[in-house]
C-alpha atoms as a PDB file:
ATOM      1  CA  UNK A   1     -17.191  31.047   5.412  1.00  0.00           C
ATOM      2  CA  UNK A   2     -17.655  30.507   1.830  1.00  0.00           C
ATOM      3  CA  UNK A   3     -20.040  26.837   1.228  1.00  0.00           C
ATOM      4  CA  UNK A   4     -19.899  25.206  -2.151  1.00  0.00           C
ATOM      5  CA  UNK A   5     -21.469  22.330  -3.554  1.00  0.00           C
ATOM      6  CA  UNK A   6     -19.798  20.869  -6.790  1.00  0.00           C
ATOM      7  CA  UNK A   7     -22.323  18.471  -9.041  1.00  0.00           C
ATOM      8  CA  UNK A   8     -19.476  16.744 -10.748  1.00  0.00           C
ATOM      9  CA  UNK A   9     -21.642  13.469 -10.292  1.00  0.00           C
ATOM     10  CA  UNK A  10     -24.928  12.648  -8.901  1.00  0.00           C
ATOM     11  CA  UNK A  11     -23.582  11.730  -5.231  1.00  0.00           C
ATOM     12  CA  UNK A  12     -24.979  15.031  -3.446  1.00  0.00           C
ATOM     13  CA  UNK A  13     -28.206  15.043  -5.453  1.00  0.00           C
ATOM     14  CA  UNK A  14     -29.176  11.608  -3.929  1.00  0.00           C
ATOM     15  CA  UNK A  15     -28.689  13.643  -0.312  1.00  0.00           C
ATOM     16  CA  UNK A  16     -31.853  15.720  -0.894  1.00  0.00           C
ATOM     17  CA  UNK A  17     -31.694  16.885   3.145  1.00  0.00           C
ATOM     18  CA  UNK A  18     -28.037  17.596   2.674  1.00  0.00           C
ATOM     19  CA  UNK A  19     -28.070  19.856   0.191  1.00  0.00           C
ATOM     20  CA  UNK A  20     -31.323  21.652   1.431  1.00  0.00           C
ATOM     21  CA  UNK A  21     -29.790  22.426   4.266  1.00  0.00           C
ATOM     22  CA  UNK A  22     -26.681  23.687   2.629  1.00  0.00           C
ATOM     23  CA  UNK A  23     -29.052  25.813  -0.186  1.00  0.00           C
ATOM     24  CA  UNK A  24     -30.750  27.262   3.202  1.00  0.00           C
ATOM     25  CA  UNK A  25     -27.018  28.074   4.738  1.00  0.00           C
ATOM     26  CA  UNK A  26     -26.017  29.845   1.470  1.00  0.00           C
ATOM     27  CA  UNK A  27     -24.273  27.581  -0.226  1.00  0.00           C
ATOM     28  CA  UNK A  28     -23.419  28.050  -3.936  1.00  0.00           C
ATOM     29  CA  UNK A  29     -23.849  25.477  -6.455  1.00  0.00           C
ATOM     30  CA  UNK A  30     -21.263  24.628  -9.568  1.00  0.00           C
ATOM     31  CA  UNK A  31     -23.073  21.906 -11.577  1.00  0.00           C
ATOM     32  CA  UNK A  32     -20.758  20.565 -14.133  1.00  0.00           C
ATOM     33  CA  UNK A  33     -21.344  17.065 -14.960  1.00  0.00           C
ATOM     34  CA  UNK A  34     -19.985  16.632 -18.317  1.00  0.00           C
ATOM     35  CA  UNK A  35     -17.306  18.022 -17.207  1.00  0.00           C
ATOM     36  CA  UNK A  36     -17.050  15.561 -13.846  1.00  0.00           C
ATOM     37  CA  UNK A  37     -17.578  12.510 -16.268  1.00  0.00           C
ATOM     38  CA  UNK A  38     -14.314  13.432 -18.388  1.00  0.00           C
ATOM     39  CA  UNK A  39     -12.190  14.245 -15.178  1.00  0.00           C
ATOM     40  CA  UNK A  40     -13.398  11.218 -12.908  1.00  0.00           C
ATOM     41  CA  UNK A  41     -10.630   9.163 -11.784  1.00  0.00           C
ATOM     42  CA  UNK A  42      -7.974  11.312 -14.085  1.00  0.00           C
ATOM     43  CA  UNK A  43      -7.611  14.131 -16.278  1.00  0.00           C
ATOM     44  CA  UNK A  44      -5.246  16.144 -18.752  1.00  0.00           C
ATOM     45  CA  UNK A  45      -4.083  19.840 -17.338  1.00  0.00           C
ATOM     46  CA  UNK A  46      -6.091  21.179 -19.774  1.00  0.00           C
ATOM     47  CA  UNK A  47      -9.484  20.042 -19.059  1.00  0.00           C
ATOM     48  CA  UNK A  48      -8.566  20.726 -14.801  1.00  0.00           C
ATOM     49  CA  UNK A  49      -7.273  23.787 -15.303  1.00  0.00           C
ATOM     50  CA  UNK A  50     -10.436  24.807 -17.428  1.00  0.00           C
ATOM     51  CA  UNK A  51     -12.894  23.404 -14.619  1.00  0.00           C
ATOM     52  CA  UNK A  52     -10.511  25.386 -11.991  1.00  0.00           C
ATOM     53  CA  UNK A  53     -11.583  28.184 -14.054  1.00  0.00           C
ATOM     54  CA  UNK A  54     -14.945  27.950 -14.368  1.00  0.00           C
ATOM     55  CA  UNK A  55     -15.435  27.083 -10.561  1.00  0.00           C
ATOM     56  CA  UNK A  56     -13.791  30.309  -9.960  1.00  0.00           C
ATOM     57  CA  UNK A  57     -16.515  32.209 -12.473  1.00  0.00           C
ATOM     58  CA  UNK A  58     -18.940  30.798 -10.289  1.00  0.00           C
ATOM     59  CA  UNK A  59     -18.131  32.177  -6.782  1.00  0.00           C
ATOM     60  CA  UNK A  60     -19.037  35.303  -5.789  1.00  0.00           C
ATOM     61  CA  UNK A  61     -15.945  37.874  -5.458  1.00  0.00           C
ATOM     62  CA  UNK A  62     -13.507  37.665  -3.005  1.00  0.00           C
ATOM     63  CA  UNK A  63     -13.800  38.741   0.403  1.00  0.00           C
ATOM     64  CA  UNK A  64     -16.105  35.956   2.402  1.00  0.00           C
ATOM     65  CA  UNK A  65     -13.732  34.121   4.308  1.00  0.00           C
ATOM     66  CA  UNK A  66     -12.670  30.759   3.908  1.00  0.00           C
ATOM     67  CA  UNK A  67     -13.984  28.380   1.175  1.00  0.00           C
ATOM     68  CA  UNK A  68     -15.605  24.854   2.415  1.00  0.00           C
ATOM     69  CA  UNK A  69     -16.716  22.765  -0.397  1.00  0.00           C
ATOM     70  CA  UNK A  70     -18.771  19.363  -0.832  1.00  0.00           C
ATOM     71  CA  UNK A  71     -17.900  17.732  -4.194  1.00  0.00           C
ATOM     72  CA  UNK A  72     -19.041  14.308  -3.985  1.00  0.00           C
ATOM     73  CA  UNK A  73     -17.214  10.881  -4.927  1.00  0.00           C
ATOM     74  CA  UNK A  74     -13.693  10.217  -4.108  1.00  0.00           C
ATOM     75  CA  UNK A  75     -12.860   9.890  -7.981  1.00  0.00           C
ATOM     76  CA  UNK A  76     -12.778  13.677  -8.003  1.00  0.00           C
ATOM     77  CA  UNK A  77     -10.019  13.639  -5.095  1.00  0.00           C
ATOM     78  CA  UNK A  78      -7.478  15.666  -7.741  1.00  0.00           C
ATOM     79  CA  UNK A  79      -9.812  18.411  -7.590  1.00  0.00           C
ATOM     80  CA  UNK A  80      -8.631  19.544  -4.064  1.00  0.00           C
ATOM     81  CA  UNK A  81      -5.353  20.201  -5.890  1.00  0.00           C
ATOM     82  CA  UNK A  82      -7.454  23.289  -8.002  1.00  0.00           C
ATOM     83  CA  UNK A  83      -8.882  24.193  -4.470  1.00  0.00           C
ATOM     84  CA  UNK A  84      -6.232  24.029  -3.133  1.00  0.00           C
ATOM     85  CA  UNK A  85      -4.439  26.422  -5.238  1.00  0.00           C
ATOM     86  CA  UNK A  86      -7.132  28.900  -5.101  1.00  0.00           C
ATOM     87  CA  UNK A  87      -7.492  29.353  -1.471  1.00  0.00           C
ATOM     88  CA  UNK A  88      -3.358  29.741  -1.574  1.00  0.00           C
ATOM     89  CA  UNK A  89      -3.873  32.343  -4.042  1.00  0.00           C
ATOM     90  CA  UNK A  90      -6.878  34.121  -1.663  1.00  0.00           C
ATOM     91  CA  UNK A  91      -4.426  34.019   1.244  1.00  0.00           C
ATOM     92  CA  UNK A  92      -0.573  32.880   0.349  1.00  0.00           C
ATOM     93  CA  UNK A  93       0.655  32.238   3.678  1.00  0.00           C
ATOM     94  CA  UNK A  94       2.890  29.191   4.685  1.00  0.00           C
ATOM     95  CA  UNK A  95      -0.148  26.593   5.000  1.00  0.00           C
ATOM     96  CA  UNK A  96      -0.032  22.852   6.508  1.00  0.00           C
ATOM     97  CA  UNK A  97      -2.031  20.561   4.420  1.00  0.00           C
ATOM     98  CA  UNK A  98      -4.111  17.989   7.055  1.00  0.00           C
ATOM     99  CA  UNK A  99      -5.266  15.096   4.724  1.00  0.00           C
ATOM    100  CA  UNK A 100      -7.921  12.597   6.046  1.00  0.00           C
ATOM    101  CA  UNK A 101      -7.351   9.511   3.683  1.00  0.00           C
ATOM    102  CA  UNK A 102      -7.439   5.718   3.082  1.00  0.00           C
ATOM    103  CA  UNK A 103      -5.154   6.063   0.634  1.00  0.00           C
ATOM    104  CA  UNK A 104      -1.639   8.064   0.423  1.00  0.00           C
ATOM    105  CA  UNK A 105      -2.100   9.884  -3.357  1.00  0.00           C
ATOM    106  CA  UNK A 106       1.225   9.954  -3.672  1.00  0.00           C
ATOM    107  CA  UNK A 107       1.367   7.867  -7.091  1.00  0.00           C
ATOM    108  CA  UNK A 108       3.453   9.293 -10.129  1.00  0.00           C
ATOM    109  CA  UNK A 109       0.968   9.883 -12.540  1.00  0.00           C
ATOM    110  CA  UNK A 110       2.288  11.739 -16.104  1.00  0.00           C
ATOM    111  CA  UNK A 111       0.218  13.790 -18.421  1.00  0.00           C
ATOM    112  CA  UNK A 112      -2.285  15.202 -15.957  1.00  0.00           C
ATOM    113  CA  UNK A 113      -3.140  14.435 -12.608  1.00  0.00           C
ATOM    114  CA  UNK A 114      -5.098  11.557 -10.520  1.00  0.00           C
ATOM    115  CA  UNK A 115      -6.685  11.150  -7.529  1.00  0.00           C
ATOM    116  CA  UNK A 116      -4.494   8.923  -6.493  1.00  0.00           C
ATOM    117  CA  UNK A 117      -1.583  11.610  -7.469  1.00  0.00           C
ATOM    118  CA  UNK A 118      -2.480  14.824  -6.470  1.00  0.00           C
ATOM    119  CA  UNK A 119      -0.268  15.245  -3.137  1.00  0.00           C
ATOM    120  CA  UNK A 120       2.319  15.503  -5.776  1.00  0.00           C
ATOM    121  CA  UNK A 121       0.876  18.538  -7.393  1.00  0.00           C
ATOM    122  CA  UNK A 122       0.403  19.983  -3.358  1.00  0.00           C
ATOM    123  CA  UNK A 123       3.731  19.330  -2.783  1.00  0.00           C
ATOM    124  CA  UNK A 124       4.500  21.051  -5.475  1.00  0.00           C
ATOM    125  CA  UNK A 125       3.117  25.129  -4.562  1.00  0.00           C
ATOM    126  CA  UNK A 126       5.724  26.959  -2.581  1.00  0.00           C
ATOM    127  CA  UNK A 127       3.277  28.052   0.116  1.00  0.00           C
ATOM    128  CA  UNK A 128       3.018  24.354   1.391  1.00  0.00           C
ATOM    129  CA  UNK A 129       4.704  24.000   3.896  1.00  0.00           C
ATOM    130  CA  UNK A 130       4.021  20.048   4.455  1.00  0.00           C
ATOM    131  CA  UNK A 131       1.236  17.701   3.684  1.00  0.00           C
ATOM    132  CA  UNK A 132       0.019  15.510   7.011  1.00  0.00           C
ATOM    133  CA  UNK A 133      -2.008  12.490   5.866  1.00  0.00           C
ATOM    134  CA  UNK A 134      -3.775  10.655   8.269  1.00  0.00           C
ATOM    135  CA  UNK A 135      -5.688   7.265   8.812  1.00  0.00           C
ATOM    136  CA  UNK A 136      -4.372   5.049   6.041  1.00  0.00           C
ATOM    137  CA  UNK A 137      -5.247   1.568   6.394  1.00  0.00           C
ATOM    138  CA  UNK A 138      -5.397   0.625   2.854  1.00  0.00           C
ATOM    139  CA  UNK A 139      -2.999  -2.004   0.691  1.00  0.00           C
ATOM    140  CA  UNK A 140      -1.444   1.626  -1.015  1.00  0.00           C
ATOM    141  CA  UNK A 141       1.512   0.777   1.922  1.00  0.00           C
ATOM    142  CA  UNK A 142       1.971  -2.760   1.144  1.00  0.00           C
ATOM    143  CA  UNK A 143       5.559  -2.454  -1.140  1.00  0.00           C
ATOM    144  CA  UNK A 144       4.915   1.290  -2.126  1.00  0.00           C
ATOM    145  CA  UNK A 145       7.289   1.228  -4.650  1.00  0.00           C
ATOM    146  CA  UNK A 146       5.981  -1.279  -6.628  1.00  0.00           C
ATOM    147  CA  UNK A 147       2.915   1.056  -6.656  1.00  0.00           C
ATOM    148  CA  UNK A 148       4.651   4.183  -7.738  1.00  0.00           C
ATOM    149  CA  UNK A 149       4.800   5.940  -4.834  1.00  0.00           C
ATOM    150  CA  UNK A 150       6.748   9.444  -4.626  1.00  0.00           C
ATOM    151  CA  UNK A 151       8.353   8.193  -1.299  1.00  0.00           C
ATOM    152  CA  UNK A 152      11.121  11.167  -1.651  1.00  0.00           C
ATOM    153  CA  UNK A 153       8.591  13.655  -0.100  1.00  0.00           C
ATOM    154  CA  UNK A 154       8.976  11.225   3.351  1.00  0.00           C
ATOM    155  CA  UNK A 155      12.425  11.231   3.119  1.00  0.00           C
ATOM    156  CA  UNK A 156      12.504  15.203   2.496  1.00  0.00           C
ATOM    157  CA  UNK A 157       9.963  16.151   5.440  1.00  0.00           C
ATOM    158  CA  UNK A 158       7.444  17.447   3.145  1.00  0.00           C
ATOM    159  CA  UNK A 159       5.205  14.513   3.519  1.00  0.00           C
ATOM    160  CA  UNK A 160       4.171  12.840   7.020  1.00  0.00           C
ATOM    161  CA  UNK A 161       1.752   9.809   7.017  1.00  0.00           C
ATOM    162  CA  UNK A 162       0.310   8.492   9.995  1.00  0.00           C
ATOM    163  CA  UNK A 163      -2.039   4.943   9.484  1.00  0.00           C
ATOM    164  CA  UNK A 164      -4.927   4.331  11.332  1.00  0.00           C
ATOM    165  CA  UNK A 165      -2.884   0.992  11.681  1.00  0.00           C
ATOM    166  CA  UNK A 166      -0.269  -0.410   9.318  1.00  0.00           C
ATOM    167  CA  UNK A 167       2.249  -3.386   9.453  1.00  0.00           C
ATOM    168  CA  UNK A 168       5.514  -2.372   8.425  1.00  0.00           C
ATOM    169  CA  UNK A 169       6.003  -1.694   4.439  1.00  0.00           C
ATOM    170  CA  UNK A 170       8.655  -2.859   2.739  1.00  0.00           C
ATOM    171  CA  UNK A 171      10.913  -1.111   0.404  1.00  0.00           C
ATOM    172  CA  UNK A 172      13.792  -1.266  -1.425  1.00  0.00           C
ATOM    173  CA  UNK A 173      15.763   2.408  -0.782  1.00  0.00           C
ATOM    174  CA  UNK A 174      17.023   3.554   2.212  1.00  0.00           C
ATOM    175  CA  UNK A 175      14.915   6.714   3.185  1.00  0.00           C
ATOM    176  CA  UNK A 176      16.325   6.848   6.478  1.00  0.00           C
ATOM    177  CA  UNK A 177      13.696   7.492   9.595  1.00  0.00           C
ATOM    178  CA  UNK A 178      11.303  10.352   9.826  1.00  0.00           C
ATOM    179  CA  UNK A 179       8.662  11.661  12.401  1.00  0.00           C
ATOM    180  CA  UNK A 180       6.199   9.545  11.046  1.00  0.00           C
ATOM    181  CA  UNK A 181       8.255   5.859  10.315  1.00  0.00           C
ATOM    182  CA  UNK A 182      11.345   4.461  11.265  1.00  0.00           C
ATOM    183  CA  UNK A 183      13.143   2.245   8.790  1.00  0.00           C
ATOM    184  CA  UNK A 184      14.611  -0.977   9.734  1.00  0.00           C
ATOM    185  CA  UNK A 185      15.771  -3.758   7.601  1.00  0.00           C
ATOM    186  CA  UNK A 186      14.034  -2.440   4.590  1.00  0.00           C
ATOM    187  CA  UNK A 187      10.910  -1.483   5.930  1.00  0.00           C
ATOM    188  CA  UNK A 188       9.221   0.981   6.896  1.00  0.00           C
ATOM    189  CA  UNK A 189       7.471   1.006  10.769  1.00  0.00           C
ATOM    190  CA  UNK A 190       4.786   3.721  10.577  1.00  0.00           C
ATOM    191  CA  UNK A 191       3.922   5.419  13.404  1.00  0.00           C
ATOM    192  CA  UNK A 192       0.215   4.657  13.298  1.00  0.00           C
ATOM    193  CA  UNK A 193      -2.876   5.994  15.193  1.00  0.00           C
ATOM    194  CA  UNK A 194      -3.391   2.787  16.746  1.00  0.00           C
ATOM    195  CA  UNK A 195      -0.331   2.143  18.552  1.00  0.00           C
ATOM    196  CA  UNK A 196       0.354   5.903  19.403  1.00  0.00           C
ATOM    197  CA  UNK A 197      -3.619   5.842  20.629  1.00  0.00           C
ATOM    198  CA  UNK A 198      -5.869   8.299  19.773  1.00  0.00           C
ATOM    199  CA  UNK A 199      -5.903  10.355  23.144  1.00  0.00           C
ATOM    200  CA  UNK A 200      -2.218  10.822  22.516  1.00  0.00           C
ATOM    201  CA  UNK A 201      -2.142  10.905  18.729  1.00  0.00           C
ATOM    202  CA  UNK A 202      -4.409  13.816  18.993  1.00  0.00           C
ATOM    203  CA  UNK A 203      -1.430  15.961  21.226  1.00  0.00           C
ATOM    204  CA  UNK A 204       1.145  14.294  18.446  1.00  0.00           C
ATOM    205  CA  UNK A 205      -0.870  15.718  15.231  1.00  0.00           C
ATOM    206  CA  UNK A 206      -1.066  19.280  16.518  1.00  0.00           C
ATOM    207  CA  UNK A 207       2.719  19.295  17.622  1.00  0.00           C
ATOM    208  CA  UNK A 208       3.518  18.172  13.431  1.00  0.00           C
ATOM    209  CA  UNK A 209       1.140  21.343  12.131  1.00  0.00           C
ATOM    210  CA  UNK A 210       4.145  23.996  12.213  1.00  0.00           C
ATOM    211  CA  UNK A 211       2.111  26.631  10.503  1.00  0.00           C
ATOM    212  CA  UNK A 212      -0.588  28.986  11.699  1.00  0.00           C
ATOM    213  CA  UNK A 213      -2.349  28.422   8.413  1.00  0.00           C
ATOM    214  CA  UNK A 214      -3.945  25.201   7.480  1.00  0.00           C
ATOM    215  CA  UNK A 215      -6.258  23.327   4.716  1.00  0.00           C
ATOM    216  CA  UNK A 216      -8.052  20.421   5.309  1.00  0.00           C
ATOM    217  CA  UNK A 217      -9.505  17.722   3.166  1.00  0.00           C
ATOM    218  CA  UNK A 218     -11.349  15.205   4.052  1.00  0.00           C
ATOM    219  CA  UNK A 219     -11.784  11.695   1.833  1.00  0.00           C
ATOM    220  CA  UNK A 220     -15.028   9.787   3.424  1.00  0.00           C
ATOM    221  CA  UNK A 221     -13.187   6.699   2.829  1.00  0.00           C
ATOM    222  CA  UNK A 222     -10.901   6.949   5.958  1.00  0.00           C
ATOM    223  CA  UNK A 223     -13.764   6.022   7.693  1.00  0.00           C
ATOM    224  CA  UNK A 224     -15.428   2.933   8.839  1.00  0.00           C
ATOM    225  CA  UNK A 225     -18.009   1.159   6.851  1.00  0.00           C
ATOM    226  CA  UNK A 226     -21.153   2.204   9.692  1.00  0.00           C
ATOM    227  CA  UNK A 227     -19.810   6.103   9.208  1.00  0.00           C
ATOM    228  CA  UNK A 228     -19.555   6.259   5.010  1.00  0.00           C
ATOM    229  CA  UNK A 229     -20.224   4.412   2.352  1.00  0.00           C
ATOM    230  CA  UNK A 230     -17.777   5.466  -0.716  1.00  0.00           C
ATOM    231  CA  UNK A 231     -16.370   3.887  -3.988  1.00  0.00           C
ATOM    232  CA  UNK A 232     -13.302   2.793  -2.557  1.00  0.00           C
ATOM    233  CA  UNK A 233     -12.084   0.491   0.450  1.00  0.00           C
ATOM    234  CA  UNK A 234     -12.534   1.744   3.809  1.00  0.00           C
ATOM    235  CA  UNK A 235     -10.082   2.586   6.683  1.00  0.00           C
ATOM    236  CA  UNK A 236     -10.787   2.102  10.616  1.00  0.00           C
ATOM    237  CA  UNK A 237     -11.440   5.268  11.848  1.00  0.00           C
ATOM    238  CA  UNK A 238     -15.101   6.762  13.338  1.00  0.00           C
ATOM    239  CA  UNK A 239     -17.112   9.812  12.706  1.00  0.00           C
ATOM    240  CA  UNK A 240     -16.560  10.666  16.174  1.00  0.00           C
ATOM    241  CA  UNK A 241     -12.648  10.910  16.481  1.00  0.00           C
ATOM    242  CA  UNK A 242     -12.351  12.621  12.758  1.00  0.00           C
ATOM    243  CA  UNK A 243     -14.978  15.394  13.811  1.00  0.00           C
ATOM    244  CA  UNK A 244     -12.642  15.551  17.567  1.00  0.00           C
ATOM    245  CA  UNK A 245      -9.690  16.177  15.024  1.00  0.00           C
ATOM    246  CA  UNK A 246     -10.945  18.932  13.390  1.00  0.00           C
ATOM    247  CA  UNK A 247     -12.157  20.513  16.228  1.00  0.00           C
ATOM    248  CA  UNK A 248      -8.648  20.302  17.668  1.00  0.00           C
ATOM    249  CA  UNK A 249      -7.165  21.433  14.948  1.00  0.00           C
ATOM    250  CA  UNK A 250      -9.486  24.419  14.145  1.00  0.00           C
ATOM    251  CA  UNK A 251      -9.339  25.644  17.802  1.00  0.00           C
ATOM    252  CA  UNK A 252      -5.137  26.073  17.580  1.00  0.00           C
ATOM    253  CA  UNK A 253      -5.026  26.878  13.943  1.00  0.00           C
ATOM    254  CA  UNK A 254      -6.731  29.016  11.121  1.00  0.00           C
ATOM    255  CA  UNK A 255      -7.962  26.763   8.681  1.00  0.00           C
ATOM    256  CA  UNK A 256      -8.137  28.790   5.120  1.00  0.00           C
ATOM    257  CA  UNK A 257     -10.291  26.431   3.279  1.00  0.00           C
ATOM    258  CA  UNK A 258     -11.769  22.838   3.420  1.00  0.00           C
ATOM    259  CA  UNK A 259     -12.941  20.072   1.225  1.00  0.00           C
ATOM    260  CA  UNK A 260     -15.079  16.543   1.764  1.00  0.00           C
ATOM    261  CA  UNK A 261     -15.164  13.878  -0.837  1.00  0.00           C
ATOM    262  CA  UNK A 262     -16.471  10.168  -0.560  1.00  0.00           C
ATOM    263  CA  UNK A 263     -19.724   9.777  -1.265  1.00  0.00           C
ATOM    264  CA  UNK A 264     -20.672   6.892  -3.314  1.00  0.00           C
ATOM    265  CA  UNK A 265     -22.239   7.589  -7.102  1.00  0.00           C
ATOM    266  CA  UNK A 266     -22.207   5.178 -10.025  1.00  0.00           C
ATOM    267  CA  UNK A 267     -19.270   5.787 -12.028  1.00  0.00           C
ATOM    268  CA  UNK A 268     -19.833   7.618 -15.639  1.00  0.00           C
ATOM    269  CA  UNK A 269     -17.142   8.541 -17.700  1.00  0.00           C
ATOM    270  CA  UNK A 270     -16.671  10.556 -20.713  1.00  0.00           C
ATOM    271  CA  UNK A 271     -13.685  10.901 -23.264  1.00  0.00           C
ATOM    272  CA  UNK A 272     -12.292   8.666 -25.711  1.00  0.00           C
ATOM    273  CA  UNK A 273     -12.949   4.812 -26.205  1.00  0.00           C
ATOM    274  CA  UNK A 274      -9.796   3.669 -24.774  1.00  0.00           C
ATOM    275  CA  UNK A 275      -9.834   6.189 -21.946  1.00  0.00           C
ATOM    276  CA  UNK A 276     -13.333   4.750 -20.832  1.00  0.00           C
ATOM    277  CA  UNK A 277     -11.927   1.403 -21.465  1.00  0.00           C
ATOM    278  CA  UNK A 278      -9.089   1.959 -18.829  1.00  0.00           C
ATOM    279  CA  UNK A 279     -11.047   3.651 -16.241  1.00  0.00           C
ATOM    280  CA  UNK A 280     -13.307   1.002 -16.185  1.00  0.00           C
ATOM    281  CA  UNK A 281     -10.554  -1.413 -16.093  1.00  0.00           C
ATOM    282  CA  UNK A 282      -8.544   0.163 -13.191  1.00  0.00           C
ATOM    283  CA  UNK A 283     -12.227   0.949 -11.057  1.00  0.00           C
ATOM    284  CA  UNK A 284     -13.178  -3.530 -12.096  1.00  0.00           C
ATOM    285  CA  UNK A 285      -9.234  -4.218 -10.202  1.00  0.00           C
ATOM    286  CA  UNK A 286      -9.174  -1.302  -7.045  1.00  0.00           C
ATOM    287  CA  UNK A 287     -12.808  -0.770  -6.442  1.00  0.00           C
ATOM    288  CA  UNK A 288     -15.327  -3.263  -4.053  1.00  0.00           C
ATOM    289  CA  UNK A 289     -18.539  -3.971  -5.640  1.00  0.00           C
ATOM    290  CA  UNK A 290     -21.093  -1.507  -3.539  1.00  0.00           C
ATOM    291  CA  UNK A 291     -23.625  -4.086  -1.508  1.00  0.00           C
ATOM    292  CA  UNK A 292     -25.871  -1.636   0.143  1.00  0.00           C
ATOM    293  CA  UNK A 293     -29.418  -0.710  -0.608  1.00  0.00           C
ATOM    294  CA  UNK A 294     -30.071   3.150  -2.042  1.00  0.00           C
ATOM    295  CA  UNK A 295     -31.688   4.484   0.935  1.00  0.00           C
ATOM    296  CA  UNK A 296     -29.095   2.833   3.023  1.00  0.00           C
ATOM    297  CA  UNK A 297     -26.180   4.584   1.246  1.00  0.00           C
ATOM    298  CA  UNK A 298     -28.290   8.091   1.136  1.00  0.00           C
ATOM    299  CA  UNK A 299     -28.606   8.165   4.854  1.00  0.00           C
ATOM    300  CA  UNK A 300     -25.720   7.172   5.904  1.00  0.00           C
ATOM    301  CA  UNK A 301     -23.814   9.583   3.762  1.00  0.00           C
ATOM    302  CA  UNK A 302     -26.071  12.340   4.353  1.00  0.00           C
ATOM    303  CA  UNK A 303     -25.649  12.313   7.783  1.00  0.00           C
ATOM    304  CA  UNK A 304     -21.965  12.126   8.185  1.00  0.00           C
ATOM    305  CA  UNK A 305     -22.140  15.350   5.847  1.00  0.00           C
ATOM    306  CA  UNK A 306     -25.099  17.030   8.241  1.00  0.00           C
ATOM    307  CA  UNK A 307     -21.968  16.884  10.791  1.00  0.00           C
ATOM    308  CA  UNK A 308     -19.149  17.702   9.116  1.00  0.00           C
ATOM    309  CA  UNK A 309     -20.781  20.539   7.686  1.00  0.00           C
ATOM    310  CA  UNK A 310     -21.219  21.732  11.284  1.00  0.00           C
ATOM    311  CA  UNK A 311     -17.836  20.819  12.847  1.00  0.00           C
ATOM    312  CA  UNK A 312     -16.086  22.277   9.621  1.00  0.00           C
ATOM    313  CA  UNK A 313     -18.262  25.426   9.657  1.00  0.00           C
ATOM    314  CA  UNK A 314     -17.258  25.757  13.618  1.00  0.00           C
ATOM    315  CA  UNK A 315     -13.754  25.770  13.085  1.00  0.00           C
ATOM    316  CA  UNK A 316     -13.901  28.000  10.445  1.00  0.00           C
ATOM    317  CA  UNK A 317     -15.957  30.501  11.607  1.00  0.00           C
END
């Protein structure tokens, strides 16, 4: 197994034991700030595909196994889509992406990408098979449409979402009934963790992975408020359960790479002044106001990392 750390803010740096322990395991750094700051929350083809690039430069050759990276905040969530693609291109087999989330990222976004939009852009490479998201619990299913969700990938099979727990969402198009929702009356009934109960849900989720290959990324903010502290809102589920997943999943299938996002860091943005203007905008209207002290947020953080650096590293030999 291949372990990176990307510096595209200051998140991991504030985990000094984390990323000891990761420097001691072998893991390679990519430091790229400036570069972080103009990406953050969105940005153009261009300046992804150039950072996709330059991660690339940074790796040793090929030939190490499977790639497992930490990359800090959940801003950066697009960036999965570049790792995405690489680890396809190491080993282009029909994969199964697993996606640990709060939020779908399902949005329509033009001009660039997200990371509220990249599922699009995973969708989009032929060696995806389909994209599993699990543990939504956030208001991103509350009239999806109005939101500018891609629901078509539901109603094609490509896309399966599974809430922690969910009351029903309402649309306006008939997408029919899938393994993951039933509609009724124009809404959609998920079929969420909760009321399938996580014993069972755990036999459900490996029966949906129809590929031998898989990637998994993990967003921080699926979990509960004791287990992460991120920049976004929060879902329901525990350290505990989202480690038992993995380990499920990794035992019955070859996972080909990995990523975990989530950790808090002050936002910093670079790029033009209205650019700046509407990132700060959109983080004042989606983002909570972070009300934890420093060392609070540094341990708590740091040690969900400590063990999903193990569990991942487990399963991925």
């Amino acid at each position: 197994m291949q372990l990176l750390l990307l510096h595209l803010d200051d998140a991991l740096e504030l985990q000094p034991d984390f990323v000891r322990a990761c420097t001691l395991a072998g893991a390679y750094h990519h430091v790229d700030k400036r570069g972080g700051s103009a990406i953050r929350l969105w940005g153009r083809q261009k300046m992804l595909a150039e950072l996709g690039r330059d991660i690339s430069r940074s790796l040793p050759s090929r030939g190490r196994g499977p790639q497992l990276a930490f990359m800090g905040s959940g801003d950066f969530h697009h960036v999965t889509a570049l790792l995405l693609d690489a680890a396809l291109e190491r080993c282009p087999v029909s994969t199964t992406l697993v996606h640990f989330d709060n939020h779908p990222d399902w949005v329509n976004f033009e001009g660039g990408m997200h990371c509220g939009s990249w599922v699009n852009s995973a969708l989009s490479n032929p060696n995806i098979e389909r994209v599993v998201t699990i543990g939504v619990c956030s208001h991103d299913l509350r009239n999806p449409e109005r939101k500018g969700a891609n629901l078509g990938w539901l109603q094609q099979g490509k896309l399966e979402l599974y809430p922690y727990e969910h009351p029903p969402s309402r649309v306006k198009a008939d997408y029919g009934n899938g393994p993951s929702y039933r509609q009724d009356k124009g809404a959609l009934h998920w079929n969420s963790i909760s009321e399938i109960g996580e014993d069972n849900f755990i036999d459900h989720i490996l029966s949906r992975i129809g590929t031998e290959a898989v990637y998994v990324t993990i967003d921080k903010d699926v979990l509960a408020a004791d287990d992460a502290v991120t920049n976004w809102d929060q879902g329901r589920m525990r350290l505990p359960y989202l480690m038992a997943l993995i380990s499920e999943i990794g035992s019955r299938h070859r996972i080909i790479g990995a990523d975990v996002i989530g950790d808090y860091s002050v936002p910093s943005y670079a790029g033009g002044f209205s650019t700046r203007l509407l990132k700060q905008a959109e983080i004042f209207i989606d983002q909570p106001r972070l009300r934890q002290a420093a060392d609070a947020v540094r341990n708590i953080n740091s040690a969900a990392n400590h063990a999903l650096l193990e569990v991942l590293a487990e399963s991925m030999g």
